[in-house]
C-alpha atoms as a PDB file:
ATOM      1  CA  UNK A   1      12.160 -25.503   6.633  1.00  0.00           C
ATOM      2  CA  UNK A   2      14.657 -23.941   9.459  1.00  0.00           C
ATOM      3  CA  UNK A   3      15.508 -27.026  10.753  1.00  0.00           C
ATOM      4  CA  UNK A   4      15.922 -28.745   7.003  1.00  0.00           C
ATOM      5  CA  UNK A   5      18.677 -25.823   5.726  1.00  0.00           C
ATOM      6  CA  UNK A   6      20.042 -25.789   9.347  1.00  0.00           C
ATOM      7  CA  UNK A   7      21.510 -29.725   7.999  1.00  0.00           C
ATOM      8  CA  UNK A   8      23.321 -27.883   5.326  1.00  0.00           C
ATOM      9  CA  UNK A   9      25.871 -26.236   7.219  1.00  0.00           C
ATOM     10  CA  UNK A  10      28.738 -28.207   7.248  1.00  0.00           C
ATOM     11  CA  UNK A  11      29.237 -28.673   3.648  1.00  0.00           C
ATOM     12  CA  UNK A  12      30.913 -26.933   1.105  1.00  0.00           C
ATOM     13  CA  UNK A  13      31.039 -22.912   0.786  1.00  0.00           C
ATOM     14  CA  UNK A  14      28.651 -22.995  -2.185  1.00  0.00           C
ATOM     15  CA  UNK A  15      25.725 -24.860  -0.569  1.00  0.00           C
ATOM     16  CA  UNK A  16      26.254 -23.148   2.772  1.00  0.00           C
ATOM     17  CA  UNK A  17      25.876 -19.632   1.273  1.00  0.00           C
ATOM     18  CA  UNK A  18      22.595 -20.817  -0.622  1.00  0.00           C
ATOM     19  CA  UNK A  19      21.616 -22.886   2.713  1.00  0.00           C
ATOM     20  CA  UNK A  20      22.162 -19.249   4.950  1.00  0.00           C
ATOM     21  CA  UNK A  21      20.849 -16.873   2.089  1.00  0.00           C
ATOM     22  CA  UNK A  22      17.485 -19.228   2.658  1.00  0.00           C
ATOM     23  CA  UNK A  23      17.964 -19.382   6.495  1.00  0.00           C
ATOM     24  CA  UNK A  24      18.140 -15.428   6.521  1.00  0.00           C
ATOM     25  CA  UNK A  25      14.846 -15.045   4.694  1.00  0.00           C
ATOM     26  CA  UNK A  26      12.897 -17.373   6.626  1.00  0.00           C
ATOM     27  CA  UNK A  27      14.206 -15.303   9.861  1.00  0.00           C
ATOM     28  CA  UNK A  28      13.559 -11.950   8.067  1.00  0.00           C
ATOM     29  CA  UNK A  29       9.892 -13.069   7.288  1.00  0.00           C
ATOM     30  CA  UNK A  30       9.514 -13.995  10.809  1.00  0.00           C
ATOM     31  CA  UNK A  31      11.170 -10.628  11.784  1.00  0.00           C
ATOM     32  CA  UNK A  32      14.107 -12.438  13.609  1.00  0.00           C
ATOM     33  CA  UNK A  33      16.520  -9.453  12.824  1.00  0.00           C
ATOM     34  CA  UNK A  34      19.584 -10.890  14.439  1.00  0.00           C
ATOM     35  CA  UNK A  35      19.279 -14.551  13.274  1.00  0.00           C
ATOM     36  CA  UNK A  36      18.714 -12.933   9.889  1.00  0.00           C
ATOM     37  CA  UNK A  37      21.700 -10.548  10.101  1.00  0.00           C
ATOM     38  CA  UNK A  38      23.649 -13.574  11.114  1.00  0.00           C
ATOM     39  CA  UNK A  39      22.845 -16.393   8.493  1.00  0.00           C
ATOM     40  CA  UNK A  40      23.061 -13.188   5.649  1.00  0.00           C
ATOM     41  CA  UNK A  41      26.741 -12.492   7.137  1.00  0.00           C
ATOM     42  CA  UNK A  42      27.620 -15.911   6.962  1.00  0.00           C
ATOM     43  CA  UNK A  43      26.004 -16.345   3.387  1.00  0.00           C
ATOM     44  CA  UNK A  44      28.174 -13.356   2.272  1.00  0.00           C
ATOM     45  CA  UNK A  45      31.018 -14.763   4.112  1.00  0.00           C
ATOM     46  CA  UNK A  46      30.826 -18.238   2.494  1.00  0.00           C
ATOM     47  CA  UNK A  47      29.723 -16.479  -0.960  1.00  0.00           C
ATOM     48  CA  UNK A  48      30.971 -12.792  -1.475  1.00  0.00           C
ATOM     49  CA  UNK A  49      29.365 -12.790  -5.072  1.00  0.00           C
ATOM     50  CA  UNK A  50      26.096 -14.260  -4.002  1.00  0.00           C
ATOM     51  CA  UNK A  51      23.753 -11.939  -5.019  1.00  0.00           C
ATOM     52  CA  UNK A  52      20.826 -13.217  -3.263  1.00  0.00           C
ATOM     53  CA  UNK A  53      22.592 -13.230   0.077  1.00  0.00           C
ATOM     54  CA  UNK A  54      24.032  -9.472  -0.403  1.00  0.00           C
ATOM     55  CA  UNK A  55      20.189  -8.867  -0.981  1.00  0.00           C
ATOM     56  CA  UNK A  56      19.312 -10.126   2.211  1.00  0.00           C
ATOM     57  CA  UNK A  57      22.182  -8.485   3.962  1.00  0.00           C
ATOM     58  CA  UNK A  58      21.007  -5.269   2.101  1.00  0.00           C
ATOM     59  CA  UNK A  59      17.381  -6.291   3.987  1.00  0.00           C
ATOM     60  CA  UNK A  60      18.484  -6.787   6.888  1.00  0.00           C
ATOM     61  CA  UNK A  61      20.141  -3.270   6.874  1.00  0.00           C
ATOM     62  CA  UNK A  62      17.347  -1.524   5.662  1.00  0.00           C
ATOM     63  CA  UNK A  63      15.035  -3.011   8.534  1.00  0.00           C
ATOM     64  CA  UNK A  64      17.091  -1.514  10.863  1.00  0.00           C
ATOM     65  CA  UNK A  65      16.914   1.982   9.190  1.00  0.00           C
ATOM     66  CA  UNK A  66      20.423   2.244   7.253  1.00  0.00           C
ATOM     67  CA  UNK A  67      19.179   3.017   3.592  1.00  0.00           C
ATOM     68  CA  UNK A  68      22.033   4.311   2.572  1.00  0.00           C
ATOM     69  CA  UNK A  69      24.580   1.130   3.902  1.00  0.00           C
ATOM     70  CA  UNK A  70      21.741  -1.133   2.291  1.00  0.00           C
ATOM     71  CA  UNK A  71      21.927   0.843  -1.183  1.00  0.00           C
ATOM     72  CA  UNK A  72      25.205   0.062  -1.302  1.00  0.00           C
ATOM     73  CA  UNK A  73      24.665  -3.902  -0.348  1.00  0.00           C
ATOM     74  CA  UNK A  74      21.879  -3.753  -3.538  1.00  0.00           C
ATOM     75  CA  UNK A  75      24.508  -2.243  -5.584  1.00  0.00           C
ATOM     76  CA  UNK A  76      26.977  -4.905  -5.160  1.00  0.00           C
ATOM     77  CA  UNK A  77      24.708  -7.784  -5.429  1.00  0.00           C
ATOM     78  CA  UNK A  78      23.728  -5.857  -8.678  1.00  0.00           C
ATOM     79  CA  UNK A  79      27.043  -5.375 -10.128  1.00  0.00           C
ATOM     80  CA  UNK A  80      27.565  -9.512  -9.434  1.00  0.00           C
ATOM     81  CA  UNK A  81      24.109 -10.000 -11.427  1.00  0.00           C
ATOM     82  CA  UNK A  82      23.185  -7.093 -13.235  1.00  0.00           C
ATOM     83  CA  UNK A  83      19.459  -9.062 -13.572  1.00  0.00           C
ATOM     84  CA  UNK A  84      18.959  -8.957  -9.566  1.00  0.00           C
ATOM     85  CA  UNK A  85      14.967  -7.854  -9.951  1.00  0.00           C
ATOM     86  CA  UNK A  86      14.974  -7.831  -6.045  1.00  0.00           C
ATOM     87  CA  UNK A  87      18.356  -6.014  -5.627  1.00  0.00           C
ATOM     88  CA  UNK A  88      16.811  -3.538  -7.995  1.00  0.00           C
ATOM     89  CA  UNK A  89      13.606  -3.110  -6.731  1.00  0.00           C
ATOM     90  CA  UNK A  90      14.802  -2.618  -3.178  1.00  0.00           C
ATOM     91  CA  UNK A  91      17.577  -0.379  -4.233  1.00  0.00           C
ATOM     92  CA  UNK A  92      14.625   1.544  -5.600  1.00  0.00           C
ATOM     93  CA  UNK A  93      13.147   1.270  -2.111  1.00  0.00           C
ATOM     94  CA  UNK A  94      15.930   2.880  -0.204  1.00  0.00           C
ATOM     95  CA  UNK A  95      16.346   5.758  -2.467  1.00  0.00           C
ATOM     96  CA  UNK A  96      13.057   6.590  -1.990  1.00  0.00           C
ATOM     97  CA  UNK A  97      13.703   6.406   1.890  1.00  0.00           C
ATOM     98  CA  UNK A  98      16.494   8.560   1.204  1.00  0.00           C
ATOM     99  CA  UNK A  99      14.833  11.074  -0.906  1.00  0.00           C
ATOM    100  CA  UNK A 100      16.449  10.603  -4.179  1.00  0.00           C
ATOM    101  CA  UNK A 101      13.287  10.123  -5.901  1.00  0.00           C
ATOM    102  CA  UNK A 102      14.978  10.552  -9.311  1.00  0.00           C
ATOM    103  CA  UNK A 103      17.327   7.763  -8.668  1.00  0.00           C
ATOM    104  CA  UNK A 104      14.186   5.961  -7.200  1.00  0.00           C
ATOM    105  CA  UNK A 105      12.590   6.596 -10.448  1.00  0.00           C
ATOM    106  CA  UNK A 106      15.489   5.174 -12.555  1.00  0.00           C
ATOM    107  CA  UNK A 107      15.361   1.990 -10.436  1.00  0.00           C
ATOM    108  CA  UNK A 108      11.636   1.293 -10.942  1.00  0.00           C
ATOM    109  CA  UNK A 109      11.638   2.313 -14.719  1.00  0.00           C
ATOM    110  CA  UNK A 110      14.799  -0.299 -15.349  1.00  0.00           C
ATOM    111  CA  UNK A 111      12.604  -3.184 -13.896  1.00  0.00           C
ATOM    112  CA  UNK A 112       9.461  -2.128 -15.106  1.00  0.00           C
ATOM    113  CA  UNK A 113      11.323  -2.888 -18.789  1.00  0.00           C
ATOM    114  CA  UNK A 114      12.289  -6.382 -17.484  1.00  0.00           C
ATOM    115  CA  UNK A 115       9.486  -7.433 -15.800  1.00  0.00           C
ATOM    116  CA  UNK A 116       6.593  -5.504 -18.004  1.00  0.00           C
ATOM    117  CA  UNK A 117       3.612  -6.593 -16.405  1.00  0.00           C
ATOM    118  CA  UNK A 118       4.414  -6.660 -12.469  1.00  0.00           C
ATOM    119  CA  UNK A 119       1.393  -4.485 -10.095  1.00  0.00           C
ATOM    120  CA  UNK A 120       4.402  -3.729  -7.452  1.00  0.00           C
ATOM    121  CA  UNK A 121       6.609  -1.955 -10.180  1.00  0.00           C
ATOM    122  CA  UNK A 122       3.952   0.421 -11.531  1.00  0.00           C
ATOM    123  CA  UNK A 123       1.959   1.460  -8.026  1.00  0.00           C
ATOM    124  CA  UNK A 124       5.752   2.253  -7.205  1.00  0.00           C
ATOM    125  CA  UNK A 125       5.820   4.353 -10.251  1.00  0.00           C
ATOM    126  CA  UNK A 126       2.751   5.861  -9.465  1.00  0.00           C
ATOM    127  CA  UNK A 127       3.631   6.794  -6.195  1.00  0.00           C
ATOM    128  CA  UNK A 128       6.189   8.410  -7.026  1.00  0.00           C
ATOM    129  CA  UNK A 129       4.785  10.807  -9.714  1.00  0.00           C
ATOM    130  CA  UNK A 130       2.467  11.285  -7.019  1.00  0.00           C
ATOM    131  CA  UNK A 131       5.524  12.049  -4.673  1.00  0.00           C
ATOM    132  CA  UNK A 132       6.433  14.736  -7.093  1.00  0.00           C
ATOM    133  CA  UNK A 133       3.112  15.860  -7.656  1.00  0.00           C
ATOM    134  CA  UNK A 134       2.895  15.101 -11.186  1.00  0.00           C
ATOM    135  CA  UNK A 135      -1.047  13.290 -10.898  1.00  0.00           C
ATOM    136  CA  UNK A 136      -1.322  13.303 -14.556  1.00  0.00           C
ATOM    137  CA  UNK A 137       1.660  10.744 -14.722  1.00  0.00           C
ATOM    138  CA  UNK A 138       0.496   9.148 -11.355  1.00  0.00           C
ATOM    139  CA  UNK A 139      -3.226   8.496 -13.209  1.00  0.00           C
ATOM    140  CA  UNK A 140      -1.869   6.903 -16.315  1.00  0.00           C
ATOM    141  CA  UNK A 141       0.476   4.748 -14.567  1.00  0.00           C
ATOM    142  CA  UNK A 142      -2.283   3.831 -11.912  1.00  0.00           C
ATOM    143  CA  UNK A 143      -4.722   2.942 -15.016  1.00  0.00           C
ATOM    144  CA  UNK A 144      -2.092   0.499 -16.363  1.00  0.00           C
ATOM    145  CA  UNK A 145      -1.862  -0.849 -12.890  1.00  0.00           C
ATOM    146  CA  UNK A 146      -5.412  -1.426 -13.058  1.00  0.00           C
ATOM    147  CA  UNK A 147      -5.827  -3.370 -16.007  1.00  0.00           C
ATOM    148  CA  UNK A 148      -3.317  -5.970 -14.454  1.00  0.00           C
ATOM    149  CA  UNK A 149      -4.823  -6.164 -10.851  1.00  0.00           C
ATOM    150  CA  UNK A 150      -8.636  -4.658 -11.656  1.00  0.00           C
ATOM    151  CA  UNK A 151     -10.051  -5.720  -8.197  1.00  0.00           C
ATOM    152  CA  UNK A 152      -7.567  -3.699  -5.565  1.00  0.00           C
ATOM    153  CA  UNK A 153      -9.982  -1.263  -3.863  1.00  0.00           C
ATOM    154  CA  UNK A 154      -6.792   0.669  -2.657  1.00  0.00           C
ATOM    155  CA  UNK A 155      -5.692   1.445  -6.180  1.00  0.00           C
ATOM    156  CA  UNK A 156      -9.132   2.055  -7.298  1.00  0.00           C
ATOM    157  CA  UNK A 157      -9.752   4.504  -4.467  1.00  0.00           C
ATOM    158  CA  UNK A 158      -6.275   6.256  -5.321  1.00  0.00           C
ATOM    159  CA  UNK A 159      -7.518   6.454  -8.910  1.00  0.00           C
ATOM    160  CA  UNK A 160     -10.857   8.089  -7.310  1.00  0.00           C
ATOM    161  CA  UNK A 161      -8.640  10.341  -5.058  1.00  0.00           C
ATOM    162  CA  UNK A 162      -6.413  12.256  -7.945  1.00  0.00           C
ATOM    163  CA  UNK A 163      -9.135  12.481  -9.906  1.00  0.00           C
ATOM    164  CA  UNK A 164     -10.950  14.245  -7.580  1.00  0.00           C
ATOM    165  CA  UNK A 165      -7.859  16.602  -6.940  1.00  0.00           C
ATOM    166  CA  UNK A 166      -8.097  17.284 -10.701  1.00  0.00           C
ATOM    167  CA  UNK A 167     -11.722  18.021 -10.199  1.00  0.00           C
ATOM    168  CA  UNK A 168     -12.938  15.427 -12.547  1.00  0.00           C
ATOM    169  CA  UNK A 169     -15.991  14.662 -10.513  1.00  0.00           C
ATOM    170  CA  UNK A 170     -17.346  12.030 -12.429  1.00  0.00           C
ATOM    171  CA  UNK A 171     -13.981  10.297 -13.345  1.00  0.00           C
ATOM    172  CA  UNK A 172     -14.028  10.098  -9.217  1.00  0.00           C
ATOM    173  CA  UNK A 173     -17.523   9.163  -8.932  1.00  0.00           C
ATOM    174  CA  UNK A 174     -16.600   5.922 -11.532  1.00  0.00           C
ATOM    175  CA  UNK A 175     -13.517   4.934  -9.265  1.00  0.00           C
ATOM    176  CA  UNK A 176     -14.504   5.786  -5.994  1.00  0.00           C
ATOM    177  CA  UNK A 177     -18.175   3.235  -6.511  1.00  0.00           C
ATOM    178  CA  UNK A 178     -15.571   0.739  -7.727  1.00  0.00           C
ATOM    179  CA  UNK A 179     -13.647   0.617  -4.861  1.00  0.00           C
ATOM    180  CA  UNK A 180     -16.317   0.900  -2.457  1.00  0.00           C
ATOM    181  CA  UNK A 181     -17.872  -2.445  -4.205  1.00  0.00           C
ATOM    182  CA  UNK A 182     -14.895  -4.428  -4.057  1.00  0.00           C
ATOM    183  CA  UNK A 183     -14.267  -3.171  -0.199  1.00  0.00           C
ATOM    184  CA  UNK A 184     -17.242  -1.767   1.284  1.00  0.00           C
ATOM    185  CA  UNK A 185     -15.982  -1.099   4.357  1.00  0.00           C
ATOM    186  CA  UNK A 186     -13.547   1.505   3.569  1.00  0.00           C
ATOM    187  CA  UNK A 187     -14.677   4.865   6.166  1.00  0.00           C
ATOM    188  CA  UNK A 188     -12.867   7.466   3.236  1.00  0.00           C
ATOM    189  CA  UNK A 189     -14.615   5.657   0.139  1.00  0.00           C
ATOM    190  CA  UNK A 190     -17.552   6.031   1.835  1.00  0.00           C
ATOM    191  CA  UNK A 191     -17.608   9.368   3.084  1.00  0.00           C
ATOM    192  CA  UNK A 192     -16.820  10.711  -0.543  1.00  0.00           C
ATOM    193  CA  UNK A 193     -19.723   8.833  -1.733  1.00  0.00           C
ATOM    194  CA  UNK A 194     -21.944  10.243   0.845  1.00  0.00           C
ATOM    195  CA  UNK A 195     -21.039  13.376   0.298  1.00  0.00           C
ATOM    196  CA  UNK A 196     -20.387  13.246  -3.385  1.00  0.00           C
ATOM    197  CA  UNK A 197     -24.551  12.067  -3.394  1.00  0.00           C
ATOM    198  CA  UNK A 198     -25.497  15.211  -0.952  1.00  0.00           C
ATOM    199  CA  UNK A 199     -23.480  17.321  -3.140  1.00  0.00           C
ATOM    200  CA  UNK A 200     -25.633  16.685  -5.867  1.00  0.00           C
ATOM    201  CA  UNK A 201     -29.192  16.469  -4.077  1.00  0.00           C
ATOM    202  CA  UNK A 202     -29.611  12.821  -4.346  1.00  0.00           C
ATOM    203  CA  UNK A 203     -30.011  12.818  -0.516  1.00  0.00           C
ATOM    204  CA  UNK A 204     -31.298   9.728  -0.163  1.00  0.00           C
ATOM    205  CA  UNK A 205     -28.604   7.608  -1.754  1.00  0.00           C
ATOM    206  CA  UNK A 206     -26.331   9.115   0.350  1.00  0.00           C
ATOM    207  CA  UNK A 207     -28.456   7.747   3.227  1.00  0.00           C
ATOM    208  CA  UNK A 208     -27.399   3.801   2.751  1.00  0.00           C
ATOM    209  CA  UNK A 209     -23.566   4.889   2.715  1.00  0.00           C
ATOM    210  CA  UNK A 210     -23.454   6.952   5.936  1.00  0.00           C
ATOM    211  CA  UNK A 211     -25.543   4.232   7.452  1.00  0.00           C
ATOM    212  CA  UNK A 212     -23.071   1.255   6.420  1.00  0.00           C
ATOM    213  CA  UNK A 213     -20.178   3.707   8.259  1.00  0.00           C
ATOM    214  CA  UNK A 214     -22.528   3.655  11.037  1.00  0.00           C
ATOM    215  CA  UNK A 215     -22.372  -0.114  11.101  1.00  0.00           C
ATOM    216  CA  UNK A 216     -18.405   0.028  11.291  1.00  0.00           C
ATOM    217  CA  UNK A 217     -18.163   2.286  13.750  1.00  0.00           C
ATOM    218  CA  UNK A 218     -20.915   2.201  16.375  1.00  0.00           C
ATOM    219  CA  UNK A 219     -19.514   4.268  18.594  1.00  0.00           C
ATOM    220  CA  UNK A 220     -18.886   7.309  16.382  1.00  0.00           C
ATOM    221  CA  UNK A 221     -22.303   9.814  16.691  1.00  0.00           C
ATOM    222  CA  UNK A 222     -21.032  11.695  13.536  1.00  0.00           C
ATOM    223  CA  UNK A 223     -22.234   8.773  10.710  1.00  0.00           C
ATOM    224  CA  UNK A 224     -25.741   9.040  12.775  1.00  0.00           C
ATOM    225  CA  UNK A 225     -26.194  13.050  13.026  1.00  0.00           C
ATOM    226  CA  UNK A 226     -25.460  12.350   8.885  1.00  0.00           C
ATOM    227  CA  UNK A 227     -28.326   9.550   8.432  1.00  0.00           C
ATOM    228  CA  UNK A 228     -30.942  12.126  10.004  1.00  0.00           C
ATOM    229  CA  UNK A 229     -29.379  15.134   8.765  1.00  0.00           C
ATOM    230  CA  UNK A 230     -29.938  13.458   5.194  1.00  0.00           C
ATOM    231  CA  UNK A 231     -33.877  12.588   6.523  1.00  0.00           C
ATOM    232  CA  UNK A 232     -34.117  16.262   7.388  1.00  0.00           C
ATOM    233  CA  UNK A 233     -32.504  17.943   4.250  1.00  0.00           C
ATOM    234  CA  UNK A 234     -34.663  15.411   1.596  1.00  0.00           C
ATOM    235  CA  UNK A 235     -37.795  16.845   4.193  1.00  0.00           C
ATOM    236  CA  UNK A 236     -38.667  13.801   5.663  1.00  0.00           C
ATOM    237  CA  UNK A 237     -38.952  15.059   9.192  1.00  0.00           C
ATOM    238  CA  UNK A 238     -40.412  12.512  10.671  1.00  0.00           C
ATOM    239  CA  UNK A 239     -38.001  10.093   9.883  1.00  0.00           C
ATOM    240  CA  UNK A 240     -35.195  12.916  10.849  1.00  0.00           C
ATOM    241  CA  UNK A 241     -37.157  13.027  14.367  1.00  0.00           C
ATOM    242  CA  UNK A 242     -36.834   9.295  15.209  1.00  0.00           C
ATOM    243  CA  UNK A 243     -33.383   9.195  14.270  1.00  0.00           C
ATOM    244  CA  UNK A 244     -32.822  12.096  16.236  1.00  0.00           C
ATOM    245  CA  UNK A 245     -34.584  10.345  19.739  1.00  0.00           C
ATOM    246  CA  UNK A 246     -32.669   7.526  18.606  1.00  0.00           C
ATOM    247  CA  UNK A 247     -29.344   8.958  18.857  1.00  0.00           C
ATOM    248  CA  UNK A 248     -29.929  10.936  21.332  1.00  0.00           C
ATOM    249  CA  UNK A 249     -30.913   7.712  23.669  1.00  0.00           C
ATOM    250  CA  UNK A 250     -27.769   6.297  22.385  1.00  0.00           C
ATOM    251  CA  UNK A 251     -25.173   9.503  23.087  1.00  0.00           C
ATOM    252  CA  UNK A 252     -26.884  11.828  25.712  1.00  0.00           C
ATOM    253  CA  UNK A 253     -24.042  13.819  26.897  1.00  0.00           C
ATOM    254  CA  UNK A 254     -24.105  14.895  22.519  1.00  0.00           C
ATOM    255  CA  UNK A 255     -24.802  18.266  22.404  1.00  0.00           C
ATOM    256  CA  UNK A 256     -25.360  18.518  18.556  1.00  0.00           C
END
């Protein structure tokens, strides 16, 4: 693909700008920050009103950690096409990087009524009710979120997460089992669980979860103490005593 646009710059101003806006995203992908600096300057250069290559040039800013010089790069491709969804959306970006979460807010709103259905647009929304700790606004945004994308473990577990912090137990319970069977390999997801199932006496379910966390990470004594501390609380002491010898074999400098 490099080597294809690279043909295109000799011509005309108009197909080099396009030619270098493409050229700068390929580099930017690759994280090539100077050869994507260079083809956006000589995009904008060939084209000042391209919007796509001011968006670029507004990336290639950002990456570098100058929100507020690539704000203003989104605003201009914006005011040359007013329907910029990616000049918008990373406008919306930087102001959240610069802590204007209202103007943040604005951004992701405006989009969210042109583009209606898209998952990035409302788990930005949600995030940032969450930013401003308003988890009421956060859940309802998050549930619309999940009736577009109902399989992302992340945004289920978030759901589980707030809920919890409203002390909605089961609410949690429903989101957090959701998550955890979509990605089962999650160490938070599955600590809740555990402990959400020890919480409420059910001592033995918790046993398969703290057991799976034992499986990702071997090396960690804590998810073992938990399998035989669960033996020991549902009185199976036997079982609590082998475990015990086991770990014990396995970490013998462990004091617990």
């Amino acid at each position: 693909a490099l080597e294809t646009l690279k043909m295109f710059e000799k011509k005309d101003s108009r197909v080099k700008s396009a030619a270098a806006t493409n050229l700068s995203f390929l580099y930017y992908l690759e994280n090539e920050l100077a050869q994507a600096t260079n083809y956006a300057d000589l995009a904008v250069n060939s084209d000042r009103y391209n919007p796509a290559a001011l968006t670029n040039k507004g990336n290639t800013v950002f990456a570098n950690g100058d929100y507020e010089k690539a704000a203003e790069f989104y605003k201009e491709a914006l005011r040359n096409d007013s329907s910029c969804t990616e000049a918008l959306y990373n406008l919306g970006l930087a102001y959240k990087k610069l802590n204007r979460i209202d103007k943040a807010l604005d951004c992701f709103l405006k989009l969210h009524a042109i583009l209606g259905n898209s998952a990035q647009v409302l788990h930005q929304i949600a995030n940032i009710y969450e930013i401003v700790e308003d988890p009421n606004q956060a859940i309802e945004w998050l549930l619309q979120l999940i009736s577009i994308v109902p399989t992302d473990p992340h945004v289920l577990s978030k759901l589980g997460k707030l809920y919890d912090n409203e002390g909605d137990k089961s609410q949690a319970f429903h989101y957090y089992c959701e998550s955890y069977r979509y990605f089962p390999s999650n160490i938070e997801v599955i600590e809740w669980l555990g402990a959400y199932y020890i919480d409420t006496q059910f001592c033995e379910k918790a046993i398969e979860y703290f057991e799976r966390a034992a499986l990702i990470l071997p090396t960690e004594v804590k998810w073992q103490l938990m399998v035989a501390s669960c033996y020991r609380r549902s009185g199976n002491y036997q079982k609590a005593l082998e475990k015990y010898k086991v770990i014990h074999r396995k970490f013998p400098e462990n004091i617990e």
